[in-house]
N, C-alpha and C. Protein backbone atom coordinates (compact mmCIF):
# COMPACT_ATOMS: atom_id res chain seq x y z
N UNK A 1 10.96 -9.83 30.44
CA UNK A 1 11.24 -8.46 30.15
C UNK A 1 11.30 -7.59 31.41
N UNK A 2 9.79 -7.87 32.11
CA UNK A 2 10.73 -7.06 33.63
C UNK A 2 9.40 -6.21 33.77
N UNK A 3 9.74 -4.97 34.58
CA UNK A 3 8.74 -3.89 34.30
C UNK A 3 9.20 -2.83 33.66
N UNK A 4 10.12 -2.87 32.98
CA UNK A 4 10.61 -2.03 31.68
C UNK A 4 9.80 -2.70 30.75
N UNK A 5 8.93 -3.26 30.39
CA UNK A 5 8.82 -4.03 29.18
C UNK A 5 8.69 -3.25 27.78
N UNK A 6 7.97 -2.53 27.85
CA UNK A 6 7.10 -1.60 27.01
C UNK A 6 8.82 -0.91 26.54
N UNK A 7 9.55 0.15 27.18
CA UNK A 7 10.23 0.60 26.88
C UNK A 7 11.78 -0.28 26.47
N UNK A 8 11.90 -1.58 26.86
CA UNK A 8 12.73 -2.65 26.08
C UNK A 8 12.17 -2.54 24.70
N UNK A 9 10.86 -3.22 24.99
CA UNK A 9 9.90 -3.62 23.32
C UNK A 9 10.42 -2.11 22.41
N UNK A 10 10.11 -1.32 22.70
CA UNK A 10 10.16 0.23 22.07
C UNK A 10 11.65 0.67 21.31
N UNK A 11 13.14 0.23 22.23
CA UNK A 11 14.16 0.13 22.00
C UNK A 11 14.44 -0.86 20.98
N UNK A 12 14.15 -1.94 20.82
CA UNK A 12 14.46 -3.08 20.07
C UNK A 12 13.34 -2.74 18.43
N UNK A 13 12.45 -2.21 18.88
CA UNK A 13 11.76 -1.41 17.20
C UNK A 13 12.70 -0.52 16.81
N UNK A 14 12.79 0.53 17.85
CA UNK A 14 13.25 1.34 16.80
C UNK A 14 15.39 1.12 16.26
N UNK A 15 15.89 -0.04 17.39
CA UNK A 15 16.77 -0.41 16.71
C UNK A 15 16.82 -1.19 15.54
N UNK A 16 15.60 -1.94 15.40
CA UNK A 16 15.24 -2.60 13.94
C UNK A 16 14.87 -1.74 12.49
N UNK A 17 14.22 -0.45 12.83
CA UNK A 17 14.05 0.80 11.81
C UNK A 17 15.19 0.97 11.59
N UNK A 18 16.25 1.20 12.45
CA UNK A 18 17.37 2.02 12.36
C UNK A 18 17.91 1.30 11.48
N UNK A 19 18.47 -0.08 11.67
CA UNK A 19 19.24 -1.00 11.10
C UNK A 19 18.29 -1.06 9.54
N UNK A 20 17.31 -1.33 9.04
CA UNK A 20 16.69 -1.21 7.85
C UNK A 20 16.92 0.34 6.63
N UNK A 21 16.87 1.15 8.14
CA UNK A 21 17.65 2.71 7.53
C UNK A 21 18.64 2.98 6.82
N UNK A 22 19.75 2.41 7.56
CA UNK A 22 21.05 2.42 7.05
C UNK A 22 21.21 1.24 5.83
N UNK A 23 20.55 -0.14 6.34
CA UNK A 23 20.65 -0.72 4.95
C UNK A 23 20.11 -0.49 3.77
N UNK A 24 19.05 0.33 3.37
CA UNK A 24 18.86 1.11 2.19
C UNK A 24 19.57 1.92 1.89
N UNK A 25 19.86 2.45 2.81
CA UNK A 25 21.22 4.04 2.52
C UNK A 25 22.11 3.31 2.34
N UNK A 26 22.65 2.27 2.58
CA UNK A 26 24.19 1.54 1.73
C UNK A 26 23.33 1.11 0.72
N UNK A 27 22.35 0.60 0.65
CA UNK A 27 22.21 -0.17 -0.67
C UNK A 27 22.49 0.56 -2.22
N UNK A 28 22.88 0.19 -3.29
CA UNK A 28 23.12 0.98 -4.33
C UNK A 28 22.12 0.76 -5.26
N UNK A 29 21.16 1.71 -5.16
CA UNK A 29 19.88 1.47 -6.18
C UNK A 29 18.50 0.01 -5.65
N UNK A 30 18.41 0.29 -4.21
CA UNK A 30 17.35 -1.01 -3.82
C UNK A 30 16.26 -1.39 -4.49
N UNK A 31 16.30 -2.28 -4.58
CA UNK A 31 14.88 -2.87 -5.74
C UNK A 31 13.45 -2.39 -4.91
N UNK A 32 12.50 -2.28 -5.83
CA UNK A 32 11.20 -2.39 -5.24
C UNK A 32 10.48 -3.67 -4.10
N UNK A 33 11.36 -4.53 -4.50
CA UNK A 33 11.27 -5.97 -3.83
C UNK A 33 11.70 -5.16 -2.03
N UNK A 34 12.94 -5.22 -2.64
CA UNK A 34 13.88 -4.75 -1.12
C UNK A 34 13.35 -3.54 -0.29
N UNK A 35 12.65 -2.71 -0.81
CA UNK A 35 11.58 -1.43 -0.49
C UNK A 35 10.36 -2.32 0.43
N UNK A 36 10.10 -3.03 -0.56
CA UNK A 36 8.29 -3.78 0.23
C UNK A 36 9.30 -4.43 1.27
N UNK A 37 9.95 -5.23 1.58
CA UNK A 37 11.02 -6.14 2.41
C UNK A 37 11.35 -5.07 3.69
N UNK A 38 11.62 -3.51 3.43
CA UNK A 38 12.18 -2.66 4.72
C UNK A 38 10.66 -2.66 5.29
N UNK A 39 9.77 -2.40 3.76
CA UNK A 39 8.69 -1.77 4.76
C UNK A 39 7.73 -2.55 5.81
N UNK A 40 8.24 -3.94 5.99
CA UNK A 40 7.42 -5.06 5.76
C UNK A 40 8.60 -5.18 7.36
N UNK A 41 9.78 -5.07 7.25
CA UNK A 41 10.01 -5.41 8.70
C UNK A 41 10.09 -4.12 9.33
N UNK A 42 10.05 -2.68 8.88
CA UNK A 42 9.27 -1.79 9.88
C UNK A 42 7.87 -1.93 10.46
N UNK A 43 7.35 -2.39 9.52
CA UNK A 43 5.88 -2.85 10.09
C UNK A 43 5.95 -3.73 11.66
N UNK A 44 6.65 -4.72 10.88
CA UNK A 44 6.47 -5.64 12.07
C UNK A 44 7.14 -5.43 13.39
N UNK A 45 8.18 -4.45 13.05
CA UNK A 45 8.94 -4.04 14.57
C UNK A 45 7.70 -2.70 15.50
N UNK A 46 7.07 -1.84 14.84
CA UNK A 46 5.96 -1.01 14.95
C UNK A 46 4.83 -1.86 15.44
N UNK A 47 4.29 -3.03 15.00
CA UNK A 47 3.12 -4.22 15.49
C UNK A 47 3.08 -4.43 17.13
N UNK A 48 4.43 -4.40 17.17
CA UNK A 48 5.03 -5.30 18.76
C UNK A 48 4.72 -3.73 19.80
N UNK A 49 4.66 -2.86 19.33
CA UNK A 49 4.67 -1.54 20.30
C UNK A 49 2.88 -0.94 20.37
N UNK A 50 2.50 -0.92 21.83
CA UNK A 50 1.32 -0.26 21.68
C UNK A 50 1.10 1.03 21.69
N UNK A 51 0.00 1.32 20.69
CA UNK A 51 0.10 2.92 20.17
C UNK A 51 0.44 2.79 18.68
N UNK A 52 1.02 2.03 17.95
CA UNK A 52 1.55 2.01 16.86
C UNK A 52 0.89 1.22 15.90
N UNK A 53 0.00 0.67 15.88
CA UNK A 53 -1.17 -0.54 15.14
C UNK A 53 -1.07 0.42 13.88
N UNK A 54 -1.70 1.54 13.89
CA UNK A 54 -1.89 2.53 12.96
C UNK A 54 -0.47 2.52 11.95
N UNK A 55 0.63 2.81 12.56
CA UNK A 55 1.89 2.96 11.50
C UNK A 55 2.49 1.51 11.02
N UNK A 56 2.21 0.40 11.84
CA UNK A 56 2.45 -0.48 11.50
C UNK A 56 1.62 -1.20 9.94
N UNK A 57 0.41 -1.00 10.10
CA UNK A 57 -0.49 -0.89 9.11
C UNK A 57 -0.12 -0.18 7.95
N UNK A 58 -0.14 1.23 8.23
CA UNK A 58 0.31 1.68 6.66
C UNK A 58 1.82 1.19 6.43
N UNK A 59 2.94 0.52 6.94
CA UNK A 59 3.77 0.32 6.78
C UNK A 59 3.85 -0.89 6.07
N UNK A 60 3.02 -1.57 6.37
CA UNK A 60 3.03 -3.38 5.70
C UNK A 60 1.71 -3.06 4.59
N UNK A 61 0.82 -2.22 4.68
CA UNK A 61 0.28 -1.89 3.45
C UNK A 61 1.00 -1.24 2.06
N UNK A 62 1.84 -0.48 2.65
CA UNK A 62 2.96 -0.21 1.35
C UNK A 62 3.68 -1.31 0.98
N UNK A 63 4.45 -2.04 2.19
CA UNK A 63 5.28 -3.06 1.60
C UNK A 63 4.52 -4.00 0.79
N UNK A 64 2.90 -4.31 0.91
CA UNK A 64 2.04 -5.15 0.22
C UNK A 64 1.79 -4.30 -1.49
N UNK A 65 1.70 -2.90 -1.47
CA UNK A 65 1.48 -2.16 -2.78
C UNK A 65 2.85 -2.52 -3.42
N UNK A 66 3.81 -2.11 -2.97
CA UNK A 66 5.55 -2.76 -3.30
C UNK A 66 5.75 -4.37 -4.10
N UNK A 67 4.76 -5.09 -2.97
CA UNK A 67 5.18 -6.67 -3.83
C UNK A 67 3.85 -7.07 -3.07
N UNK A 68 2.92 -7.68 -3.71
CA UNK A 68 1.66 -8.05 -3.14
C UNK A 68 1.64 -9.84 -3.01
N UNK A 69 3.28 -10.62 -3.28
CA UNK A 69 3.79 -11.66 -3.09
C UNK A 69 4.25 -11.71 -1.58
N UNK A 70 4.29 -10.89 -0.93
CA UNK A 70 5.06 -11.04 0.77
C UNK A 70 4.20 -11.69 1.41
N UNK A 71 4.03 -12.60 1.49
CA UNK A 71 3.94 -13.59 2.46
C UNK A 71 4.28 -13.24 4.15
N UNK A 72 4.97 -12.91 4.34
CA UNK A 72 5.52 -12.08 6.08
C UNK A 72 4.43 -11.04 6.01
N UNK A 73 4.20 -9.98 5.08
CA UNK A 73 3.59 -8.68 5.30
C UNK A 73 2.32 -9.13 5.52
N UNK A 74 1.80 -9.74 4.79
CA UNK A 74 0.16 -10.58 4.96
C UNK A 74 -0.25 -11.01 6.22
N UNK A 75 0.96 -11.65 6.46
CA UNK A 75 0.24 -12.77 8.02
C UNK A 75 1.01 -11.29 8.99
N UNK A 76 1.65 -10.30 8.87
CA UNK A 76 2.13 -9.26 9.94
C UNK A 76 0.58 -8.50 10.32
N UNK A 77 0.21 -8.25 8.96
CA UNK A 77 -1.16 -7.33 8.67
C UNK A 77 -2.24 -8.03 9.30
N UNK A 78 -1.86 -9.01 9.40
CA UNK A 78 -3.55 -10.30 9.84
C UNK A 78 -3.33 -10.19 11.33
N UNK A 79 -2.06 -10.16 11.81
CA UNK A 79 -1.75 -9.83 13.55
C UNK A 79 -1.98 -8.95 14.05
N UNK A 80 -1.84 -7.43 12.85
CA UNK A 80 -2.28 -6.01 13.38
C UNK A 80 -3.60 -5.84 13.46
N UNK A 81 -4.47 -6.56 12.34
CA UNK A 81 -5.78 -5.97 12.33
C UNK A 81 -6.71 -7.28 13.34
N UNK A 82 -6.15 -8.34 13.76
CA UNK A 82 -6.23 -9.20 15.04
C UNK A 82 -6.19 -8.67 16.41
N UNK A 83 -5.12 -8.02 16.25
CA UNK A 83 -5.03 -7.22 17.65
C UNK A 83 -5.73 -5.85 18.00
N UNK A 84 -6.53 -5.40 16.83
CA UNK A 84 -7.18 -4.43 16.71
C UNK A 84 -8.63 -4.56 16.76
N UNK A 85 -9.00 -6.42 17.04
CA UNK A 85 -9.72 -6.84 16.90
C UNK A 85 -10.61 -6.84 15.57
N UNK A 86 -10.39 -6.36 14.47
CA UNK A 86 -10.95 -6.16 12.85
C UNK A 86 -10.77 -7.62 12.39
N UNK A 87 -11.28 -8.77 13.09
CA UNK A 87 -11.16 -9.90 12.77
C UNK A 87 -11.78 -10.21 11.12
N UNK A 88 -12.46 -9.22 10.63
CA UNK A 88 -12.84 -9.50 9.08
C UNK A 88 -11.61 -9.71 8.25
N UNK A 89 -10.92 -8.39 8.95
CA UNK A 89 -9.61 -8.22 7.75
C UNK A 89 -8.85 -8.72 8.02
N UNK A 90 -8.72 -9.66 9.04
CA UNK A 90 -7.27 -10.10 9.87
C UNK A 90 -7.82 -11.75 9.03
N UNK A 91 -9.00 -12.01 8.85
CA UNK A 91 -9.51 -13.17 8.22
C UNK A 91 -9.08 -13.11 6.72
N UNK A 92 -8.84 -11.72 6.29
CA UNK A 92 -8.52 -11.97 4.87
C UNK A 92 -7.05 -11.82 4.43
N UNK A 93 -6.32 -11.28 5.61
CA UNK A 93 -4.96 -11.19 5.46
C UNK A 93 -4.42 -12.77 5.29
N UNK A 94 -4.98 -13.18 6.46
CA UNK A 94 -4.34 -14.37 6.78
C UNK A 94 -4.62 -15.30 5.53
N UNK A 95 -5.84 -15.43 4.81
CA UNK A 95 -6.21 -16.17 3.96
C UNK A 95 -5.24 -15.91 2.66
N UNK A 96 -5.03 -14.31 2.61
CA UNK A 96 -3.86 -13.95 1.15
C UNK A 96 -3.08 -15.04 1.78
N UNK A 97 -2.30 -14.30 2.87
CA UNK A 97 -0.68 -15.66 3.48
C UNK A 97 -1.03 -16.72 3.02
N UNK A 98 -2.29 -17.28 3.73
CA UNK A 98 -2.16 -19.04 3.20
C UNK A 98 -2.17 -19.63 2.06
N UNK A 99 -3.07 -18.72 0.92
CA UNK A 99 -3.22 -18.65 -0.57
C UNK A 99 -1.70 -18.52 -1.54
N UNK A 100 -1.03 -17.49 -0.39
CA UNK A 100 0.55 -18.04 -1.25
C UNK A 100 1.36 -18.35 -1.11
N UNK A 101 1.41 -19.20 0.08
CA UNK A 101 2.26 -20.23 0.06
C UNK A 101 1.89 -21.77 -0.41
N UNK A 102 0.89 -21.52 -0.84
CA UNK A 102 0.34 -22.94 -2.12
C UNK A 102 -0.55 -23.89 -1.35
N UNK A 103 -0.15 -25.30 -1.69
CA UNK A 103 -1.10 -26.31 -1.06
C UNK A 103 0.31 -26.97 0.01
């Protein structure tokens, strides 16, 4: 990345919001599925930027109220609250993820 890094990382989030933006605004009537799904890769483009743990969080916590089946949002949430060091909750995120994707 260079010593731009931070402000590459920063560009490439918020070109990933953007692109999730517009694909709801074309979408015609998006499901609740497809709602938890934007909010779930805003999260994760917000995760990668420091300063942002906080929005990334409530972002993959909605997409989890949305569909509490996301599998991505779980193990995203287990990386945020990992890197936040809240290893309790990052222990229970991760455990939802592993719990549903079966045996």
């Amino acid at each position: 990345f260079g010593p731009d890094k931070e402000e590459k990382k920063r560009n490439a989030a918020e070109t990933a919001v953007a692109c999730v933006e517009t694909a709801l605004t074309c979408a015609e009537r998006p499901s609740s599925n497809t709602h938890a799904k934007a909010h779930c890769i805003k999260g994760r483009a917000y995760s990668f930027l420091q300063g942002q743990e906080r929005q990334a969080e409530e972002l993959l916590s909605k997409a989890l109220k949305l569909n509490p089946q996301l599998v991505e949002a779980w193990n995203a949430l287990g990386e945020v609250y990992w890197n936040q060091q809240s290893y309790a909750q990052a222990r229970t995120a991760f455990e939802q993820a592993l719990e549903l994707c079966g045996p």
